[in-house]
N, C-alpha and C. Protein backbone atom coordinates (compact mmCIF):
# COMPACT_ATOMS: atom_id res chain seq x y z
N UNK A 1 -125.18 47.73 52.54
CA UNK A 1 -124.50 48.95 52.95
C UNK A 1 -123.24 49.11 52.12
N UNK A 2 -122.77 50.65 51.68
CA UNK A 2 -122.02 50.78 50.67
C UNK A 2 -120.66 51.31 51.53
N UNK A 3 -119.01 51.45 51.30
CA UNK A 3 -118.34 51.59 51.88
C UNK A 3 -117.16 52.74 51.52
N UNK A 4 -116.74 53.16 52.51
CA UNK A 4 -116.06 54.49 51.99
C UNK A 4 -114.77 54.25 52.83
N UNK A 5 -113.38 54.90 52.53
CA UNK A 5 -112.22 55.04 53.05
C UNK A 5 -112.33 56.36 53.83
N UNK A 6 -111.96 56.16 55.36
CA UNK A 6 -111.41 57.93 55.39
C UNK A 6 -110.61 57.29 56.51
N UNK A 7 -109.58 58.46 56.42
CA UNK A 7 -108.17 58.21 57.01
C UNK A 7 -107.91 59.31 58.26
N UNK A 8 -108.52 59.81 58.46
CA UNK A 8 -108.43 60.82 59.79
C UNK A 8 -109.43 61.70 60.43
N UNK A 9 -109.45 61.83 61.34
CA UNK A 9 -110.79 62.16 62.10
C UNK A 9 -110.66 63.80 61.47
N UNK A 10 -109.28 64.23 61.05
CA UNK A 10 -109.33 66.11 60.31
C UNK A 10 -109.94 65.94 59.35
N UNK A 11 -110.35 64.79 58.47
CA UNK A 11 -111.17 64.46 57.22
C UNK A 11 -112.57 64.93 57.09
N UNK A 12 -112.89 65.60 56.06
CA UNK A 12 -114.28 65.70 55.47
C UNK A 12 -114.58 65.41 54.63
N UNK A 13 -113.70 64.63 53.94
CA UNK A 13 -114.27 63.34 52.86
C UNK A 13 -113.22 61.80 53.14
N UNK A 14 -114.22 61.37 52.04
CA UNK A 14 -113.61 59.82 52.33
C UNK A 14 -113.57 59.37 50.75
N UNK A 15 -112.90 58.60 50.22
CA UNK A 15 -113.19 57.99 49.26
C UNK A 15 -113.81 56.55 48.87
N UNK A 16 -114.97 56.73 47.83
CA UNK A 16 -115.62 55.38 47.52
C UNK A 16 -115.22 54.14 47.31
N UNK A 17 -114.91 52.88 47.82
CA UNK A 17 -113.70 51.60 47.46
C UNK A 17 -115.02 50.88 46.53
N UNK A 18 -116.45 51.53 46.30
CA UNK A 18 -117.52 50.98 45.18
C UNK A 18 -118.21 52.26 44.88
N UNK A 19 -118.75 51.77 43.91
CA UNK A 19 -120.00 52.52 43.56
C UNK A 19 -121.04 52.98 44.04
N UNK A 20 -121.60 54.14 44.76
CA UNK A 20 -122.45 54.31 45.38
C UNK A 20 -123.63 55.04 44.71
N UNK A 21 -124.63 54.54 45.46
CA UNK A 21 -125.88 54.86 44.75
C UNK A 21 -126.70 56.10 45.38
N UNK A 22 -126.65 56.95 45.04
CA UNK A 22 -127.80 58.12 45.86
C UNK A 22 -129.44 57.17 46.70
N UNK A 23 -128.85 57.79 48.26
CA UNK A 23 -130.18 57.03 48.67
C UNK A 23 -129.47 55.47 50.00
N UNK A 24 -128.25 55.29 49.08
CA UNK A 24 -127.65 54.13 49.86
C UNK A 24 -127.08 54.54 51.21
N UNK A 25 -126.92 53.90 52.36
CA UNK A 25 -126.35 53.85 53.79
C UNK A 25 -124.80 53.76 53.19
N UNK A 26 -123.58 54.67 53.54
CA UNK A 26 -122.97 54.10 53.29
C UNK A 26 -122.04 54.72 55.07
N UNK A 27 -121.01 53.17 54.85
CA UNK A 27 -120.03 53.29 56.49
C UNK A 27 -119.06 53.48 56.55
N UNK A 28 -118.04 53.85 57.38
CA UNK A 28 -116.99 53.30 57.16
C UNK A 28 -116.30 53.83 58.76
N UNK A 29 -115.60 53.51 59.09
CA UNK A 29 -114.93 53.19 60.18
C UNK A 29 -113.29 53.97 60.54
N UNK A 30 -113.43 54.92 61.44
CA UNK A 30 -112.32 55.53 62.10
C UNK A 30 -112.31 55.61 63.95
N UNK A 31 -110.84 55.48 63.61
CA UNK A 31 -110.34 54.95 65.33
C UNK A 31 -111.23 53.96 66.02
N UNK A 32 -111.58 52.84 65.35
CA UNK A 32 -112.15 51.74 65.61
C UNK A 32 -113.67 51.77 65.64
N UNK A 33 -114.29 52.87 65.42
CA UNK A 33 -115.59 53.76 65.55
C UNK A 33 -116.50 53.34 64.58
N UNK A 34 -117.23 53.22 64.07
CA UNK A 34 -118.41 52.63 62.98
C UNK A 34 -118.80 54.21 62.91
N UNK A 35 -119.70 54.60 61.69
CA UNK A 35 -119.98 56.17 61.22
C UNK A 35 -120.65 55.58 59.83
N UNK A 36 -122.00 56.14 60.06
CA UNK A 36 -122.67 55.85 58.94
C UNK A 36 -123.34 57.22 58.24
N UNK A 37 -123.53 57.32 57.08
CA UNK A 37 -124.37 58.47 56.32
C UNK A 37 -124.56 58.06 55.39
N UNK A 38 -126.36 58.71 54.97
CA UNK A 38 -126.87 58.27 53.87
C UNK A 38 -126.70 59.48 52.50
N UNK A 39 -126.11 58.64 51.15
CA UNK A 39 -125.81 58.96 50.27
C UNK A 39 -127.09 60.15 49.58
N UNK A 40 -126.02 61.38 48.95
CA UNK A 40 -127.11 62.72 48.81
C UNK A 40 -127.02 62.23 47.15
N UNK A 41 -125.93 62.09 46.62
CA UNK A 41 -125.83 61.97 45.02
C UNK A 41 -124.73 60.55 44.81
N UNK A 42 -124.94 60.26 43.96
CA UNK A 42 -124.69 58.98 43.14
C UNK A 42 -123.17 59.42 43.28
N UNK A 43 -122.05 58.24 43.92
CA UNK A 43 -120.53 58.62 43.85
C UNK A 43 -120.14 57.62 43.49
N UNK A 44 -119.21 57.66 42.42
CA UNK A 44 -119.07 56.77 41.62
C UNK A 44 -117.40 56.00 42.54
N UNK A 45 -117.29 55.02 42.08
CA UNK A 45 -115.73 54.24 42.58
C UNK A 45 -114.45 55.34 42.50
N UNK A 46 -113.87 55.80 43.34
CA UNK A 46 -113.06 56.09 43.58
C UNK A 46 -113.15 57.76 43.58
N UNK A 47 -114.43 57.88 43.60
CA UNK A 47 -114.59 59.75 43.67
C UNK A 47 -114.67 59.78 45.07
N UNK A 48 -114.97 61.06 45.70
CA UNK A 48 -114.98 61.80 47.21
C UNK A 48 -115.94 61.56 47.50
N UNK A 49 -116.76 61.60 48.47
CA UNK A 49 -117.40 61.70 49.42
C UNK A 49 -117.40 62.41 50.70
N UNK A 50 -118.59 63.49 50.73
CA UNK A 50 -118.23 64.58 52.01
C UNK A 50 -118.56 63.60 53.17
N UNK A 51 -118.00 63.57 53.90
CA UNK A 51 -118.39 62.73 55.44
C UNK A 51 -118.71 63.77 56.80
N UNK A 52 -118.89 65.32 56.38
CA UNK A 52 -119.12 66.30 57.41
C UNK A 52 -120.06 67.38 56.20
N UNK A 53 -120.53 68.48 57.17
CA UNK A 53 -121.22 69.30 55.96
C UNK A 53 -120.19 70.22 56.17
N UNK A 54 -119.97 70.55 54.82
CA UNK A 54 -118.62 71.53 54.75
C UNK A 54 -119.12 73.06 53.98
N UNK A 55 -119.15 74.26 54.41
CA UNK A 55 -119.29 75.52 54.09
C UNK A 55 -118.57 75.57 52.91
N UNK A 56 -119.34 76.73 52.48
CA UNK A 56 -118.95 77.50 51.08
C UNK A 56 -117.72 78.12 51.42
N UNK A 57 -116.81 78.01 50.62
CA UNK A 57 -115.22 78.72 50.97
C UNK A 57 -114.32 77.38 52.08
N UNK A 58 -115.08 76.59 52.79
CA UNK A 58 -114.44 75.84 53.87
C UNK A 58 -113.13 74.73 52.63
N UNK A 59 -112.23 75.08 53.73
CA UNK A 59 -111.40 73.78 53.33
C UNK A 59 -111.92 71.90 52.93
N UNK A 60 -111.27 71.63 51.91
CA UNK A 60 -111.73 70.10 51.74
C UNK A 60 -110.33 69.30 52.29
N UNK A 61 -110.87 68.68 53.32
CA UNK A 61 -109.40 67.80 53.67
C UNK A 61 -109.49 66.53 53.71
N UNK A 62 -108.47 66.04 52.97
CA UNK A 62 -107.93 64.29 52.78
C UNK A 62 -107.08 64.13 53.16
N UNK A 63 -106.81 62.99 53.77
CA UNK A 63 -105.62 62.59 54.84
C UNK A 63 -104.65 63.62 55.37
N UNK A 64 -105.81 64.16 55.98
CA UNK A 64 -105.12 65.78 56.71
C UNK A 64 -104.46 66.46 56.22
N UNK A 65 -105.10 66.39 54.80
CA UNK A 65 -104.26 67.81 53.91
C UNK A 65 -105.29 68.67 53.10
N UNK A 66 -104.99 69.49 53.36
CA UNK A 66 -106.01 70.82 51.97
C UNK A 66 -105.95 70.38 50.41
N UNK A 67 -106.77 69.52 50.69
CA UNK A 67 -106.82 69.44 48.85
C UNK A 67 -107.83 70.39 47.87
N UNK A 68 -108.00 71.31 48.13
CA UNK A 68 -108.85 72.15 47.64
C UNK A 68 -109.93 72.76 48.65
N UNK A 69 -111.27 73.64 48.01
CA UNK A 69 -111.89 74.54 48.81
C UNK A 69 -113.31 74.28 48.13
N UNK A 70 -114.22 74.25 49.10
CA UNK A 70 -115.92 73.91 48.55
C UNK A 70 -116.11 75.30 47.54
N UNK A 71 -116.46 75.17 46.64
CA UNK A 71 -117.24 75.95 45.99
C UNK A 71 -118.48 76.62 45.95
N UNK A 72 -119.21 76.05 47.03
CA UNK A 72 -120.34 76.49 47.14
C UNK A 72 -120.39 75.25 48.16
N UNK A 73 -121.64 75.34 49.52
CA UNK A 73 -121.59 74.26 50.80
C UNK A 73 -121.82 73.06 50.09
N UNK A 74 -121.27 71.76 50.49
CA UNK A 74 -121.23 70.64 50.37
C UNK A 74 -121.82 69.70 51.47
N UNK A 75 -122.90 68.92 51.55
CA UNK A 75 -123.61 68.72 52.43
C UNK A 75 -122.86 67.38 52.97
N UNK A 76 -123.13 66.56 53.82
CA UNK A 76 -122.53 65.22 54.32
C UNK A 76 -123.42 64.45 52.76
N UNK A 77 -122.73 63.39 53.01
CA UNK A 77 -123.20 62.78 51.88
C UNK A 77 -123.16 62.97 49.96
N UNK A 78 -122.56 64.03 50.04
CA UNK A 78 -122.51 64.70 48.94
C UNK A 78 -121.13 64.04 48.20
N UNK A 79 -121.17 63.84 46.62
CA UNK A 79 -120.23 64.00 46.03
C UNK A 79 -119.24 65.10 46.12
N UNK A 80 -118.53 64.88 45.89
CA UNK A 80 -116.87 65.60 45.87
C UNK A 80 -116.33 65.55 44.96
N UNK A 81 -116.11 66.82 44.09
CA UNK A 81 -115.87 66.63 42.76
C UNK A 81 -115.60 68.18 42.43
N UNK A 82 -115.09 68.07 41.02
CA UNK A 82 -115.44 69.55 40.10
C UNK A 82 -116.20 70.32 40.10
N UNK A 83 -117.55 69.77 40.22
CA UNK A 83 -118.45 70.65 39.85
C UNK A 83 -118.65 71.66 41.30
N UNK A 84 -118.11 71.22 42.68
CA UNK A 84 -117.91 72.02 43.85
C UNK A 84 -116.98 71.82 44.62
N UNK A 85 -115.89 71.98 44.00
CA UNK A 85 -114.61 72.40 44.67
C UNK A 85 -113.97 73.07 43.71
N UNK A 86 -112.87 73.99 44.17
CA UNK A 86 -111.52 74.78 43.26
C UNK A 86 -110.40 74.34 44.13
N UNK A 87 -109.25 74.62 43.42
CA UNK A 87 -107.97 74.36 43.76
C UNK A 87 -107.70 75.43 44.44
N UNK A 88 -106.59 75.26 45.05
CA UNK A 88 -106.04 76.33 45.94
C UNK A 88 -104.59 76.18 46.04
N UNK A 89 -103.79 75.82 45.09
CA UNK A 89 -103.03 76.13 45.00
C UNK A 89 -102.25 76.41 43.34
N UNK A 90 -101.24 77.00 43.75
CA UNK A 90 -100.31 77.67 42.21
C UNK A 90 -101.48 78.64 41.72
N UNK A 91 -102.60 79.35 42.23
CA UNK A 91 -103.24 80.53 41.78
C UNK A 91 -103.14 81.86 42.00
N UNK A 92 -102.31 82.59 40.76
CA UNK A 92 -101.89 83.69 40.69
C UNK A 92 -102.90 84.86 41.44
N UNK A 93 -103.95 83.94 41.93
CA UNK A 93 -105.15 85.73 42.01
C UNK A 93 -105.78 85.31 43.45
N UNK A 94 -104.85 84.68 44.00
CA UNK A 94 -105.21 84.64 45.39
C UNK A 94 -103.94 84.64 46.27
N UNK A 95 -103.89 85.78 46.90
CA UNK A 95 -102.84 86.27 48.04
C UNK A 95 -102.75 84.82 49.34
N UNK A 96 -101.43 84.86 49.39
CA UNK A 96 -100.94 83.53 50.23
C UNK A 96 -101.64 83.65 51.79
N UNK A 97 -102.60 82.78 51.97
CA UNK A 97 -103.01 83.37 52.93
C UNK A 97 -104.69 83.76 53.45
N UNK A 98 -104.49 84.27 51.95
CA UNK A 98 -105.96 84.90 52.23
C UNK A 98 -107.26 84.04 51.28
N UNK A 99 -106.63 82.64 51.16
CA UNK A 99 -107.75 81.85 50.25
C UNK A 99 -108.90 81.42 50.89
């Protein structure tokens, strides 16, 4: 079984402390709780990991903060990365508010 960090139950990702393999169980543990999901794509050491299925437009949150916005839905298990998320902040073409 492969292992992931997440730091708050507002979290929908966690980060990889190994290499994970698409296909692998991976766990990890909040408020003393065990939580397991099986891996959708290959996440490499120290990339994201969705730990909820998160909507298209939905907030991505790490240690209970907005670190960006799905790009298109992100399933549990899914990498977390560039290729589906944008930033959301310092962008001139989105009204404060309305991201």
């Amino acid at each position: 079984m492969k292992a992931i960090i997440v730091m708050s139950a507002v979290d929908n990702v966690g980060n990889a402390i190994e290499d994970i393999t698409k296909g692998d169980t991976v766990s990890y543990t909040l408020d003393g709780k065990p939580h397991t999901f099986t891996a959708v794509d290959d996440i490499p050491f120290g990339f994201k990991a969705a730990v909820k299925d998160i909507a298209s437009g939905g907030d991505i949150l790490k240690y209970k903060e907005v670190i960006g916005k799905a790009a298109k839905a992100i399933r549990a298990g899914e990498c977390v990365h560039i290729h589906n998320v944008e930033g959301k902040r310092g962008r001139g073409d989105i009204s404060e508010g309305k991201a």
